[in-house]
C-alpha atoms as a PDB file:
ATOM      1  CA  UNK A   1      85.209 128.086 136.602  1.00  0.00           C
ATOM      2  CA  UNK A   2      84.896 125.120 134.032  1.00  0.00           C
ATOM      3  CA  UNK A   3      84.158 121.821 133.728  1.00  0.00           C
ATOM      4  CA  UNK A   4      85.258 120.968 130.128  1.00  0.00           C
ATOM      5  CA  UNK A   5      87.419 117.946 129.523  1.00  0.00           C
ATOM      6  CA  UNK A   6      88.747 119.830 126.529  1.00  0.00           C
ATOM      7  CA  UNK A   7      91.770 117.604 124.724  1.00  0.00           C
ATOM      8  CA  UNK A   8      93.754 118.157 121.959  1.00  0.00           C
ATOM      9  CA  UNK A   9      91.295 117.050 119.272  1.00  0.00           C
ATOM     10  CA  UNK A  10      92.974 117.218 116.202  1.00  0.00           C
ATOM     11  CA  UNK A  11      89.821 117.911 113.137  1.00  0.00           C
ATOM     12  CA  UNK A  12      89.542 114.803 112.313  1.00  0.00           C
ATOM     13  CA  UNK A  13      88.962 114.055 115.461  1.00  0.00           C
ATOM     14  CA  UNK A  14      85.956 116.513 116.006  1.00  0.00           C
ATOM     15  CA  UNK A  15      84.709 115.207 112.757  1.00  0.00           C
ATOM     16  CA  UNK A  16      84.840 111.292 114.313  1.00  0.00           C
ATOM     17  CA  UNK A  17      83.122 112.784 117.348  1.00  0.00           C
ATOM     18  CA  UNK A  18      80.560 114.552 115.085  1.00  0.00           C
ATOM     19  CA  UNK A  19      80.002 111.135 113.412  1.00  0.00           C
ATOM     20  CA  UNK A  20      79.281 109.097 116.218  1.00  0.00           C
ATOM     21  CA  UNK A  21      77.121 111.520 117.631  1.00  0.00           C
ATOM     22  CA  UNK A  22      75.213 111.640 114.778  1.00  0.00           C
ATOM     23  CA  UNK A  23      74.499 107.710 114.828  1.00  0.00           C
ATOM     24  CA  UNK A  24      73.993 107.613 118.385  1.00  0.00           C
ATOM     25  CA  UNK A  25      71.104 110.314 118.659  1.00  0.00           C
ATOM     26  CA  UNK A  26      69.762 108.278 115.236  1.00  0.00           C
ATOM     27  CA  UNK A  27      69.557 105.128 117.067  1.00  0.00           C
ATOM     28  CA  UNK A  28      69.180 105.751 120.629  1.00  0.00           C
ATOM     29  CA  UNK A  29      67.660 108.995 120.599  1.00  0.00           C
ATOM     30  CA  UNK A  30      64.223 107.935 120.322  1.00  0.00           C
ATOM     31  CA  UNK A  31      63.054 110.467 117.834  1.00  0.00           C
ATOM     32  CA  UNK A  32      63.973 113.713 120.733  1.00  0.00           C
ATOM     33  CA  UNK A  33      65.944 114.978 117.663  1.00  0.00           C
ATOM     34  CA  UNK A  34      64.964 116.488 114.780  1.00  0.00           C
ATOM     35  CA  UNK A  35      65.849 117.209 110.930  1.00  0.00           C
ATOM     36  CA  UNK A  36      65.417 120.865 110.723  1.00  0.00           C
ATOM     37  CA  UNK A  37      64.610 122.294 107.628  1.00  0.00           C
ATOM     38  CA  UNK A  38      67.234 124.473 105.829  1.00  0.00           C
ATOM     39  CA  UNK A  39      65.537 127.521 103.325  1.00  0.00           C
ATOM     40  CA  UNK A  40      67.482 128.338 100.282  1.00  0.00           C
ATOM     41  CA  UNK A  41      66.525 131.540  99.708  1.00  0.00           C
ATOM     42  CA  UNK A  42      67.560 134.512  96.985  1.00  0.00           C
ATOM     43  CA  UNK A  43      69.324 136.768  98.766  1.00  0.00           C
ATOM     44  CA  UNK A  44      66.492 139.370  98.525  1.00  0.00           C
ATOM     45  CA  UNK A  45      63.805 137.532  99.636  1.00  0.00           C
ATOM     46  CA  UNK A  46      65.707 139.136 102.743  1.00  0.00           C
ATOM     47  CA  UNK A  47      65.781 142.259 101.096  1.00  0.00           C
ATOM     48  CA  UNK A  48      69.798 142.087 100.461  1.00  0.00           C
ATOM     49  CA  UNK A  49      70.952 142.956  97.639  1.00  0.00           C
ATOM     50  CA  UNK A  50      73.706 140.539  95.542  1.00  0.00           C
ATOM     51  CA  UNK A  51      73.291 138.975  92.083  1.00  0.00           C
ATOM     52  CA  UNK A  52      72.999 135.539  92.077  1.00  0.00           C
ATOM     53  CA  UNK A  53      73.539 135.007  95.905  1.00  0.00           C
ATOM     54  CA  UNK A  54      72.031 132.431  97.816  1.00  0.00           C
ATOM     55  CA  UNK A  55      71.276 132.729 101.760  1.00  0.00           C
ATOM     56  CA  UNK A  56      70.243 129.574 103.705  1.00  0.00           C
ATOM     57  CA  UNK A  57      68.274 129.415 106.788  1.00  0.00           C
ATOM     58  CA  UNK A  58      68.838 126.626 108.724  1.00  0.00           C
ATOM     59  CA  UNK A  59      65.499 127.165 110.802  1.00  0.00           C
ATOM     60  CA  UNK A  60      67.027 125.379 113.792  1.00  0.00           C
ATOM     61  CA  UNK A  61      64.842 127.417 116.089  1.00  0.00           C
ATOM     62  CA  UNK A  62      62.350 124.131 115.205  1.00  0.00           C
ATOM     63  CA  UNK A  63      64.257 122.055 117.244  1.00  0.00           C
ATOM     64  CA  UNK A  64      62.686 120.158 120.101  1.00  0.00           C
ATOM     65  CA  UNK A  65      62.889 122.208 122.914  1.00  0.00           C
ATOM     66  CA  UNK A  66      63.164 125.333 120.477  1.00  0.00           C
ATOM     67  CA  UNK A  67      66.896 125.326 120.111  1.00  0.00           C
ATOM     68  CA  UNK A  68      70.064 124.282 118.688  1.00  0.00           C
ATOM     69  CA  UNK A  69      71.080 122.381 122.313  1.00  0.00           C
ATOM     70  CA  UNK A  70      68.767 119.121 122.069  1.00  0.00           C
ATOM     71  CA  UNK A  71      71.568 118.038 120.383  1.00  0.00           C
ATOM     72  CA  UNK A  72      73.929 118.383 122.654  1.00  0.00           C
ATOM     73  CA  UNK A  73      72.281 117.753 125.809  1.00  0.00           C
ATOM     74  CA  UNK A  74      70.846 114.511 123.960  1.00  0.00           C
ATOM     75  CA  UNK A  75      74.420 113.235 123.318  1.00  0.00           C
ATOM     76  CA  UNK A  76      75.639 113.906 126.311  1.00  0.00           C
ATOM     77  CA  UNK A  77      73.171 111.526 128.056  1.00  0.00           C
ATOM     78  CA  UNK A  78      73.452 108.902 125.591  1.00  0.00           C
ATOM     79  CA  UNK A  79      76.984 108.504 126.358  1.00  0.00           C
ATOM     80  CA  UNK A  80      77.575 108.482 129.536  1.00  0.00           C
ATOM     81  CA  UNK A  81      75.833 106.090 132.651  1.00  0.00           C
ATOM     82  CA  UNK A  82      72.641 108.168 134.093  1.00  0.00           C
ATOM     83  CA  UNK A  83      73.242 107.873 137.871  1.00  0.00           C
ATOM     84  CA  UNK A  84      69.687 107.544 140.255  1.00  0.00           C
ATOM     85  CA  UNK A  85      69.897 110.968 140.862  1.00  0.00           C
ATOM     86  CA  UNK A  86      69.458 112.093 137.378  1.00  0.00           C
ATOM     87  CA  UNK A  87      70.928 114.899 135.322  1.00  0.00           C
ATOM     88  CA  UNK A  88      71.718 118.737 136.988  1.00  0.00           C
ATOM     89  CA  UNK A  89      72.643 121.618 134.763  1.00  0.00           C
ATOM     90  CA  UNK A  90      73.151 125.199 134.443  1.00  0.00           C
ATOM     91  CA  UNK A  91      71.186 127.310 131.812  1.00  0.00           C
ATOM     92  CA  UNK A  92      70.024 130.808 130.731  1.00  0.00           C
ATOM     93  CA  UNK A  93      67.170 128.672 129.875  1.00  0.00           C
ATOM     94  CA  UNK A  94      67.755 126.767 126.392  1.00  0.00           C
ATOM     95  CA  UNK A  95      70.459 124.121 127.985  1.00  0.00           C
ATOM     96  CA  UNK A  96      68.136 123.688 130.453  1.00  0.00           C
ATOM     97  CA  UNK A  97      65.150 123.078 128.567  1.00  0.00           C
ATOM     98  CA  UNK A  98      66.821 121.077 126.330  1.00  0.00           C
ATOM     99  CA  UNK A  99      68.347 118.994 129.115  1.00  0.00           C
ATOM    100  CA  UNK A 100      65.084 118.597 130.925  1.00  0.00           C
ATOM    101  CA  UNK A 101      63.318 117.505 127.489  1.00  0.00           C
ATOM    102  CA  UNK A 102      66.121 114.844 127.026  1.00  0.00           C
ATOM    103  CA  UNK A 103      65.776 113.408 130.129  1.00  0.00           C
ATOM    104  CA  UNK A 104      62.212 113.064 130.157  1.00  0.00           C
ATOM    105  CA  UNK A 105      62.723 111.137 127.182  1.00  0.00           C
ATOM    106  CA  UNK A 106      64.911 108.506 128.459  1.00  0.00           C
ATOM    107  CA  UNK A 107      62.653 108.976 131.925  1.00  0.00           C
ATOM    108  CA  UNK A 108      65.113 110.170 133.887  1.00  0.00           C
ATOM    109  CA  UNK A 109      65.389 113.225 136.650  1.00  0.00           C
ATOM    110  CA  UNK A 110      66.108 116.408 135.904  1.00  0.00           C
ATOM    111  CA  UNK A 111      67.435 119.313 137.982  1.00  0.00           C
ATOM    112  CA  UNK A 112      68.088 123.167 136.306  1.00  0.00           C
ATOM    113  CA  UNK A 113      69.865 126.347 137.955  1.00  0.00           C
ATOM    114  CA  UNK A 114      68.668 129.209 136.427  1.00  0.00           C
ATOM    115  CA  UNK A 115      70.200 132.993 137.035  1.00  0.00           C
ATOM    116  CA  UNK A 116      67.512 135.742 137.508  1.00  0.00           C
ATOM    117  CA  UNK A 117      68.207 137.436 133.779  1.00  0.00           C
ATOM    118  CA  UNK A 118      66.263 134.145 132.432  1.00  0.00           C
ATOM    119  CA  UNK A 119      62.909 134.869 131.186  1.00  0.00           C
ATOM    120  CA  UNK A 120      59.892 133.328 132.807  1.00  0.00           C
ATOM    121  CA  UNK A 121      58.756 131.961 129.752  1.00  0.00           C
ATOM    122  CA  UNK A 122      61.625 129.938 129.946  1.00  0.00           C
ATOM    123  CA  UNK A 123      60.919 128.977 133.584  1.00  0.00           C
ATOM    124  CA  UNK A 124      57.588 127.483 132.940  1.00  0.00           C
ATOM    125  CA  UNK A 125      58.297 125.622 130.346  1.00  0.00           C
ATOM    126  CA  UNK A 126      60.878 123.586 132.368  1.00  0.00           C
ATOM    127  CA  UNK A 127      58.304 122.992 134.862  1.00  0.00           C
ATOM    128  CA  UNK A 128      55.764 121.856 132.210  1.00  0.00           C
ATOM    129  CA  UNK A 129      58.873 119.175 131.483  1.00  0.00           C
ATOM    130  CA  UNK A 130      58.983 117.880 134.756  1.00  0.00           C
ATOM    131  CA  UNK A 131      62.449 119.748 135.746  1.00  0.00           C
ATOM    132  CA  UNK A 132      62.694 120.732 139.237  1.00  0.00           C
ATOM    133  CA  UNK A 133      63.388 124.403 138.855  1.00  0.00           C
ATOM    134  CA  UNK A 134      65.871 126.643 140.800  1.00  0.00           C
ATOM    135  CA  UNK A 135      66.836 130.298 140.419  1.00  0.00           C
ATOM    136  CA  UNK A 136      69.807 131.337 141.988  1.00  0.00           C
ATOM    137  CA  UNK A 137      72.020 134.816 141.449  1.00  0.00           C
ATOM    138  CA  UNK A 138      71.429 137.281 138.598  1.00  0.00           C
ATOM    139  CA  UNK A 139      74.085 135.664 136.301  1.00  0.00           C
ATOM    140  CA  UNK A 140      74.989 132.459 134.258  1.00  0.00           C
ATOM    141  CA  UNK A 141      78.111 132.118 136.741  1.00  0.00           C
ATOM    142  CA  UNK A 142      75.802 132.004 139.522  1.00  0.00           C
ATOM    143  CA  UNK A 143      73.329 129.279 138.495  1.00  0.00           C
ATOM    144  CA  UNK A 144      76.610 127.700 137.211  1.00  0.00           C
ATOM    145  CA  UNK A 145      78.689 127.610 140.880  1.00  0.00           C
ATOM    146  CA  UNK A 146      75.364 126.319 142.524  1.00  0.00           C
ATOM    147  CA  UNK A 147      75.190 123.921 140.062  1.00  0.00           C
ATOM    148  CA  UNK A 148      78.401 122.366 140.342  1.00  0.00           C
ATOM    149  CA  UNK A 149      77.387 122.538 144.391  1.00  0.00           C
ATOM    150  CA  UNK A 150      74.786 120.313 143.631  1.00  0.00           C
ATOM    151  CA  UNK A 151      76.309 117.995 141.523  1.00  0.00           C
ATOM    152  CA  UNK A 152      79.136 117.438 144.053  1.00  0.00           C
ATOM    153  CA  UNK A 153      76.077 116.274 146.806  1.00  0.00           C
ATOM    154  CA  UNK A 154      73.849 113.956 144.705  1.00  0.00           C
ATOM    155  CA  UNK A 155      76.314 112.325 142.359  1.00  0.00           C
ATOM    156  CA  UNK A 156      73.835 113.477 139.036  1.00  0.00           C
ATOM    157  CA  UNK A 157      75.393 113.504 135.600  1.00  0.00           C
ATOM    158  CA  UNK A 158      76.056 117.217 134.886  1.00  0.00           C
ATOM    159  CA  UNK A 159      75.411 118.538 131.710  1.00  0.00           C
ATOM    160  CA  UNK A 160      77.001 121.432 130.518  1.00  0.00           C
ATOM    161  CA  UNK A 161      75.461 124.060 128.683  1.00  0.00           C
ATOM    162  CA  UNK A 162      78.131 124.141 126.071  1.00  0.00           C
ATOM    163  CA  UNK A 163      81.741 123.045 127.434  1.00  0.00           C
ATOM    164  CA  UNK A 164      81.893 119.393 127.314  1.00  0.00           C
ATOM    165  CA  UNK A 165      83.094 117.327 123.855  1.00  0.00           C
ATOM    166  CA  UNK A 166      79.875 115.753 124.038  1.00  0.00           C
ATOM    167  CA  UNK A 167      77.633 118.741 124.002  1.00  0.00           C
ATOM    168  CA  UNK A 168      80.163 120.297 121.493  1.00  0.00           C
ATOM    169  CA  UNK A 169      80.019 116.995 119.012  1.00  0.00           C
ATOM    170  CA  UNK A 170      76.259 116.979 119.217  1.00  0.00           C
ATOM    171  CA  UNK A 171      76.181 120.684 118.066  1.00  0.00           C
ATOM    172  CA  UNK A 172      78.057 119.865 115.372  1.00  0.00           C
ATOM    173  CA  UNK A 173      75.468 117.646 114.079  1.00  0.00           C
ATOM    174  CA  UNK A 174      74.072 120.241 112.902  1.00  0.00           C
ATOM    175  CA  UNK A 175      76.757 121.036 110.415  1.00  0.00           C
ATOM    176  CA  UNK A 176      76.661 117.545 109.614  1.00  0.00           C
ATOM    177  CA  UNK A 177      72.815 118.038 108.502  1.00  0.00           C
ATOM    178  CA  UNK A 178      73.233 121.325 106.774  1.00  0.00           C
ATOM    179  CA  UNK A 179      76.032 119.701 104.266  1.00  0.00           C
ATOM    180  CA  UNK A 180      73.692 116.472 103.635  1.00  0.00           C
ATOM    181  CA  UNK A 181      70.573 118.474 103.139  1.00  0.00           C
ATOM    182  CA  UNK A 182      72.314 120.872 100.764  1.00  0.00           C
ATOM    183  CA  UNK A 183      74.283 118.198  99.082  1.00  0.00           C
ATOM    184  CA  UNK A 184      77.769 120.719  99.983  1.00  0.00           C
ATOM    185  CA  UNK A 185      78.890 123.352 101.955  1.00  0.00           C
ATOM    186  CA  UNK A 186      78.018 126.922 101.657  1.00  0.00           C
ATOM    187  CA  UNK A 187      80.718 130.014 101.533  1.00  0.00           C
ATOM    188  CA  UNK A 188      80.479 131.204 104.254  1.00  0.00           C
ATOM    189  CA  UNK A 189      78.383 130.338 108.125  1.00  0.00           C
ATOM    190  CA  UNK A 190      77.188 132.880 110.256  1.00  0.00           C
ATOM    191  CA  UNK A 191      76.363 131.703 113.909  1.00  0.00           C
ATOM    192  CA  UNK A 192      75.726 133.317 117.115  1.00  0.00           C
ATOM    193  CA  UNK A 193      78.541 132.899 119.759  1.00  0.00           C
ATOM    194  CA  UNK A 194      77.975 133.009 123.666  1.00  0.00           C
ATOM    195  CA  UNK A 195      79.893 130.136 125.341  1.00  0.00           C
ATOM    196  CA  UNK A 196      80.650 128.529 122.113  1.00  0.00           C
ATOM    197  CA  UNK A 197      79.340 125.451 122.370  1.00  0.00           C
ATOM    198  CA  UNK A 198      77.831 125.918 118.663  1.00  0.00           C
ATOM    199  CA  UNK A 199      80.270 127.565 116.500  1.00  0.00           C
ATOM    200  CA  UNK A 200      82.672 125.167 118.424  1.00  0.00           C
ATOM    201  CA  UNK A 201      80.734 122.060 116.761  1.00  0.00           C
ATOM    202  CA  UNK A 202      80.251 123.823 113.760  1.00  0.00           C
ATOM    203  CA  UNK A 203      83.927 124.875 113.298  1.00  0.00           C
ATOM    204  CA  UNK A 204      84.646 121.360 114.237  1.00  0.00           C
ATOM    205  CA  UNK A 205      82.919 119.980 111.159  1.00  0.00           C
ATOM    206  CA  UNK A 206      83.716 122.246 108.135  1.00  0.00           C
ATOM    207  CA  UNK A 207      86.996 122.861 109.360  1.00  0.00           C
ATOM    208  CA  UNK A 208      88.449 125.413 106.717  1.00  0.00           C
ATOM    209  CA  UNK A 209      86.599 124.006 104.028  1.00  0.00           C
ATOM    210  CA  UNK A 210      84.012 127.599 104.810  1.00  0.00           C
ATOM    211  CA  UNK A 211      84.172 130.459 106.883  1.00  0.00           C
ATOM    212  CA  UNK A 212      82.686 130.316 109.946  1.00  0.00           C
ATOM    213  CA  UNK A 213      81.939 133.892 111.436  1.00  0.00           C
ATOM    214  CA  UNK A 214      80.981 134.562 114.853  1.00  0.00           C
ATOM    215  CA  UNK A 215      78.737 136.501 115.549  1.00  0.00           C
ATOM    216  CA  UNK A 216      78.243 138.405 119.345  1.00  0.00           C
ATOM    217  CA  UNK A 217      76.379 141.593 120.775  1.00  0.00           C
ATOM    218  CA  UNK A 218      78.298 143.794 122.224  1.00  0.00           C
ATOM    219  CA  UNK A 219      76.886 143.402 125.592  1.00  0.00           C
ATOM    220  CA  UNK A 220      78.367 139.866 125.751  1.00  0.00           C
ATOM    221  CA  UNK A 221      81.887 139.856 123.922  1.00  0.00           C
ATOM    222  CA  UNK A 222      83.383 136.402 125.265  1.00  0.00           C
ATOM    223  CA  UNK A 223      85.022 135.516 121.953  1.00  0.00           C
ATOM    224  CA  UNK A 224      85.767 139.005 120.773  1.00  0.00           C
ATOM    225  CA  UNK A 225      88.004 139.557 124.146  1.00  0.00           C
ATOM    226  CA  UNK A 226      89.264 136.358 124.633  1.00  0.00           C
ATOM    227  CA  UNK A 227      90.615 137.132 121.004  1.00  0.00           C
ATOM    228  CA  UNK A 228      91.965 140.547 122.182  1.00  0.00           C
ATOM    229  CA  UNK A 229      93.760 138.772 125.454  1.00  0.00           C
ATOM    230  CA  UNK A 230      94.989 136.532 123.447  1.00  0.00           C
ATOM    231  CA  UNK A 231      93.208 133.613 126.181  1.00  0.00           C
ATOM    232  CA  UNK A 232      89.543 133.563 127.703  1.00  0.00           C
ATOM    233  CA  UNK A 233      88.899 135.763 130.271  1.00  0.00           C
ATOM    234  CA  UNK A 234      85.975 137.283 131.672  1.00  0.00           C
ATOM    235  CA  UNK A 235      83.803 139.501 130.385  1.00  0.00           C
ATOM    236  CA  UNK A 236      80.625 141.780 131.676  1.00  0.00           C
ATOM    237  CA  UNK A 237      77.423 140.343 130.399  1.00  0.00           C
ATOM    238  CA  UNK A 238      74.156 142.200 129.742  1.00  0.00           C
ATOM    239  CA  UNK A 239      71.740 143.402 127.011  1.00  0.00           C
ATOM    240  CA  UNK A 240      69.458 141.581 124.882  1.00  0.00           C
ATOM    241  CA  UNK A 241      70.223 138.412 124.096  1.00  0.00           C
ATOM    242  CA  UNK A 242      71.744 138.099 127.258  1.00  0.00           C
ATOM    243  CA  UNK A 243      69.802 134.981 128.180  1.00  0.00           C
ATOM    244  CA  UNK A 244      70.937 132.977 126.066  1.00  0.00           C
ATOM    245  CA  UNK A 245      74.196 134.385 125.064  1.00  0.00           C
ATOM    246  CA  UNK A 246      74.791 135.234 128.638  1.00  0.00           C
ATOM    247  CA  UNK A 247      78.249 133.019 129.483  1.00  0.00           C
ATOM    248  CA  UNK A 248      80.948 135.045 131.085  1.00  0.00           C
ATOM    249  CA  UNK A 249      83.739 133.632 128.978  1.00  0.00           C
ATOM    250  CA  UNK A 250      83.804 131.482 125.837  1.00  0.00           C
ATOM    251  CA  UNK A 251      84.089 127.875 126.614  1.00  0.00           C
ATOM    252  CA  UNK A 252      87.871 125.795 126.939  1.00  0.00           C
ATOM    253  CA  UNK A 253      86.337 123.449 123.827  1.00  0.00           C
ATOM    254  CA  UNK A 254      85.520 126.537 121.855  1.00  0.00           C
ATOM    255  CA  UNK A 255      88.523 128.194 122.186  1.00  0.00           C
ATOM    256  CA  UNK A 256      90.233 125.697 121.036  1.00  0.00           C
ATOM    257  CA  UNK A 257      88.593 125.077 117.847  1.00  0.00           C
ATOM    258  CA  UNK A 258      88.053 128.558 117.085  1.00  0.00           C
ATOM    259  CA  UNK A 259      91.778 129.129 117.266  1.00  0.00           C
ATOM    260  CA  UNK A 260      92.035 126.778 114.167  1.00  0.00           C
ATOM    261  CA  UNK A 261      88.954 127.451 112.186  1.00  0.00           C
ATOM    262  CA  UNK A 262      87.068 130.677 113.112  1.00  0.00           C
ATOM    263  CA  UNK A 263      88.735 133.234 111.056  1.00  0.00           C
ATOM    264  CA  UNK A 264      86.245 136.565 112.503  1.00  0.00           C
ATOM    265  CA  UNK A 265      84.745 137.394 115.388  1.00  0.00           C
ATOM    266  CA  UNK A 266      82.413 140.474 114.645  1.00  0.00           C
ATOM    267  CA  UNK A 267      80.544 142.415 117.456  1.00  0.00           C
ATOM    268  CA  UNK A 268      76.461 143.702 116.372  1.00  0.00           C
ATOM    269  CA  UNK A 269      74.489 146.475 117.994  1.00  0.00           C
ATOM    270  CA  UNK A 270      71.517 146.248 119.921  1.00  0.00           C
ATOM    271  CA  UNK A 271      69.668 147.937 117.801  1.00  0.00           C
ATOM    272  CA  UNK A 272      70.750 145.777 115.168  1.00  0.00           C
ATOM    273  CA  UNK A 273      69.981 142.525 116.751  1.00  0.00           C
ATOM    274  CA  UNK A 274      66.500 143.676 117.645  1.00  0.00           C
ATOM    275  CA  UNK A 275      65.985 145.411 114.012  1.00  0.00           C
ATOM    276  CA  UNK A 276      66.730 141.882 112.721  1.00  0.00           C
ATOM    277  CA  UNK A 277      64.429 139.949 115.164  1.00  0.00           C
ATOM    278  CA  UNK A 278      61.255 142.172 114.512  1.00  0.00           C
ATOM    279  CA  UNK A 279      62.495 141.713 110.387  1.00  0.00           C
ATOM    280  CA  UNK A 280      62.598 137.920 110.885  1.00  0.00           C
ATOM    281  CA  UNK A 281      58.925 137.885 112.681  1.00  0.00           C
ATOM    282  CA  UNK A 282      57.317 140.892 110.245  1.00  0.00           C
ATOM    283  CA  UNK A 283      58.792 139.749 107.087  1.00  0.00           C
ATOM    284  CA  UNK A 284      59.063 135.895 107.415  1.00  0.00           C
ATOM    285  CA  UNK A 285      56.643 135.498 110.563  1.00  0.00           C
ATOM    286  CA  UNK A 286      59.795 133.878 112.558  1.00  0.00           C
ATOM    287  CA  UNK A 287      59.306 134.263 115.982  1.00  0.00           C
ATOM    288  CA  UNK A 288      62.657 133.819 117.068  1.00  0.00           C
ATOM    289  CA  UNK A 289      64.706 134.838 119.976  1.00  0.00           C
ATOM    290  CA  UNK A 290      67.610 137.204 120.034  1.00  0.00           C
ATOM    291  CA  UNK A 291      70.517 134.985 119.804  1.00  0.00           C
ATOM    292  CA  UNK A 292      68.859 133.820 116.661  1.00  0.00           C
ATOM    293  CA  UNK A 293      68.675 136.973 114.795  1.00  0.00           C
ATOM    294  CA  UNK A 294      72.314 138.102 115.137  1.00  0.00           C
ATOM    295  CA  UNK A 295      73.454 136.266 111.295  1.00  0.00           C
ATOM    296  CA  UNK A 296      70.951 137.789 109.545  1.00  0.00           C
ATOM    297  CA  UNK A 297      71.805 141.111 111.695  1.00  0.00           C
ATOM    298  CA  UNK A 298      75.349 141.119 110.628  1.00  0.00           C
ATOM    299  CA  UNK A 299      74.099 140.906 106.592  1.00  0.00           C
ATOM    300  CA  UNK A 300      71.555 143.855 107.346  1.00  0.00           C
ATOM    301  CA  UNK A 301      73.578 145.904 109.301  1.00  0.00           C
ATOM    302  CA  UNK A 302      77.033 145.472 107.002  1.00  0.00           C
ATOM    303  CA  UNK A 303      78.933 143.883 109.495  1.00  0.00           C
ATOM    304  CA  UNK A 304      79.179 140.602 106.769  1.00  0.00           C
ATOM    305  CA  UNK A 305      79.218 141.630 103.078  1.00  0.00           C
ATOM    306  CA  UNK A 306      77.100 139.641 100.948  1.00  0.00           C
ATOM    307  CA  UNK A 307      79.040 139.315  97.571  1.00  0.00           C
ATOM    308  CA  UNK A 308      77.535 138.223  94.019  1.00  0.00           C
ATOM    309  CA  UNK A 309      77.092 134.653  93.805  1.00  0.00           C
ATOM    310  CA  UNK A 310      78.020 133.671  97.757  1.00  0.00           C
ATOM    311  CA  UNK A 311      75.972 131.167  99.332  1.00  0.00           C
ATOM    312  CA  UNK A 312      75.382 132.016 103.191  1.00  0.00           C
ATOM    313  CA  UNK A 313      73.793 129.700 105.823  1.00  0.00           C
ATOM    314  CA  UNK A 314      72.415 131.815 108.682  1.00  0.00           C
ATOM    315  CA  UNK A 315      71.953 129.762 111.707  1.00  0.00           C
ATOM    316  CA  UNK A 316      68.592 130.425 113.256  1.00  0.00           C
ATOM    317  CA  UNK A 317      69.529 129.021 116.440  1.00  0.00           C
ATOM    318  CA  UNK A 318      66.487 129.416 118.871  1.00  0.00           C
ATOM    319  CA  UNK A 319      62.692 130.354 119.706  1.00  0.00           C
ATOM    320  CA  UNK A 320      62.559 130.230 123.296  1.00  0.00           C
ATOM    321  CA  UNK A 321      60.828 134.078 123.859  1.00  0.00           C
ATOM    322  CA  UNK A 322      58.258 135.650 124.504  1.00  0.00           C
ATOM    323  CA  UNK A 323      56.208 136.298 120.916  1.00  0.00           C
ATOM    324  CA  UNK A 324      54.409 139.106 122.593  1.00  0.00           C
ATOM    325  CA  UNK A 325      58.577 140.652 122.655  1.00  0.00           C
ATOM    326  CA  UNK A 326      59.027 140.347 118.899  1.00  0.00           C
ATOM    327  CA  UNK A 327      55.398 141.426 116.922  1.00  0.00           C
END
């Protein structure tokens, strides 16, 4: 089940999308969204080891609401009319709280389905945002289909956790930022894939002018299989990051994009993606969920070769958990 409006946006069309985005969360956005800061780092401050190489952080994770999605969810309300009945959404957690953060903004209502795998921590602070809360099923697809429900009875503006060309253009703002701060674009972006809403924005920006890897555990392999089918399809969902990588299949938007300009999609290890959170909070006192540990997991593990020289942005994509789960 979707509800993207996927097109055929050619690049430069993702790039125009990107653009307006951009100037409509600067001036209509009242402030919800933030300039992140992006660490150049040498590549063993995180105890790689490659002559000369650079890695970036792009500490994203410092994004109102703790994630990557303001953006999204922000654009998608600014461009579209905000019926009486508010906004409704599906979420693992971060969509949600990012939707419910945007529309208390703009002093609107809010209304997030939640599957049982999201973490409580992520409950309450939807509640503390004003969201009415409702848990429903174990899965994403659950939440979702009870969403849509919903949506069809009040008439509220849905908002997609990552398969609508707004949400999509508004994660590629992000991109956007990373190639004003550094004044260019790195070799090579590693981001964390679960519907694809990011690496779909991302992609959509640099186009082939880097390499944008994608980056999944193996519990939740949308883009890996959809990549072996040769289309999406489903896929079983579980393991640790898999509330907020916890889609069923990569997005229609993604797909799409990735097709054109994501060259890998690498699967990590659990034990990978956890060695690389408890790194990121020990060594750089990061608190940082799963999801957002995978990039610098593929480096540590081998996955993603750092060569002499290379300059690598890791995309630190959320800090919605638990901090008692990561020290």
């Amino acid at each position: 089940m979707t509800t993207s409006t996927a097109s055929s946006h050619d690049s430069q069309g993702w790039r125009a999308d990107i653009e307006a985005a951009a100037r409509r969360l600067q001036q209509d956005g009242r402030g919800f969204v933030r300039e992140t800061p992006l660490w150049r780092l040498p590549a063993s401050a995180l105890g790689l080891e490659a002559p000369g190489a650079e890695v970036w952080l792009k500490l994203e994770h410092l994004q109102s609401g703790g994630s990557f999605k303001a953006r999204g969810m922000m654009n998608r309300l600014l461009a579209n009319p905000i019926p009486a009945a508010g906004v409704v959404v599906a979420s693992g957690g971060n969509a949600g709280i990012a939707t419910a953060g945007a529309a208390r903004a703009l002093g609107v209502p809010c209304e997030v389905f939640l599957p049982g795998v999201s973490p409580e921590a992520k409950r309450q602070k939807l509640r503390d945002l004003g969201a009415t809360v409702n848990v429903v099923g174990e899965l994403y697809v659950d939440a979702l289909e009870a969403c849509l429900a919903r949506q069809q009875a009040t008439g509220a503006l849905l908002t997609h956790a990552y398969d609508q060309p707004e949400v999509v253009a508004g994660a590629g703002t992000l991109g956007r930022e990373i190639e004003a701060q550094a004044g260019g674009v790195p070799d090579a972006v590693l981001v964390s894939v679960g519907g694809g809403g990011l690496v779909g924005g991302l992609a959509g920006w640099f186009e082939d002018r880097t390499r944008v890897i994608a980056l999944e555990p193996e519990g939740s392999p949308t883009l890996y299989r959809a990549r072996e089918a040769g289309e999406p399809v489903d896929v079983a969902v579980g393991g640790l990051a898999a509330d907020s990588l916890g889609a069923r299949r990569i997005g229609d938007i993604a797909w799409q994009i990735a097709q054109q300009h994501v060259p890998e999609a690498l699967l990590l290890t659990e034990t990978a993606i956890r060695d690389a959170q408890q790194w990121l909070w020990t060594e750089m006192k990061l608190a940082v969920e799963a999801a957002a540990a995978l990039p610098l997991a593929a480096l540590h593990s081998g996955a993603v070769h750092l060569q002499p020289g290379q300059r690598v942005c890791l995309i630190v994509c959320g800090a919605n958990v638990d901090p008692a789960t990561v020290a």
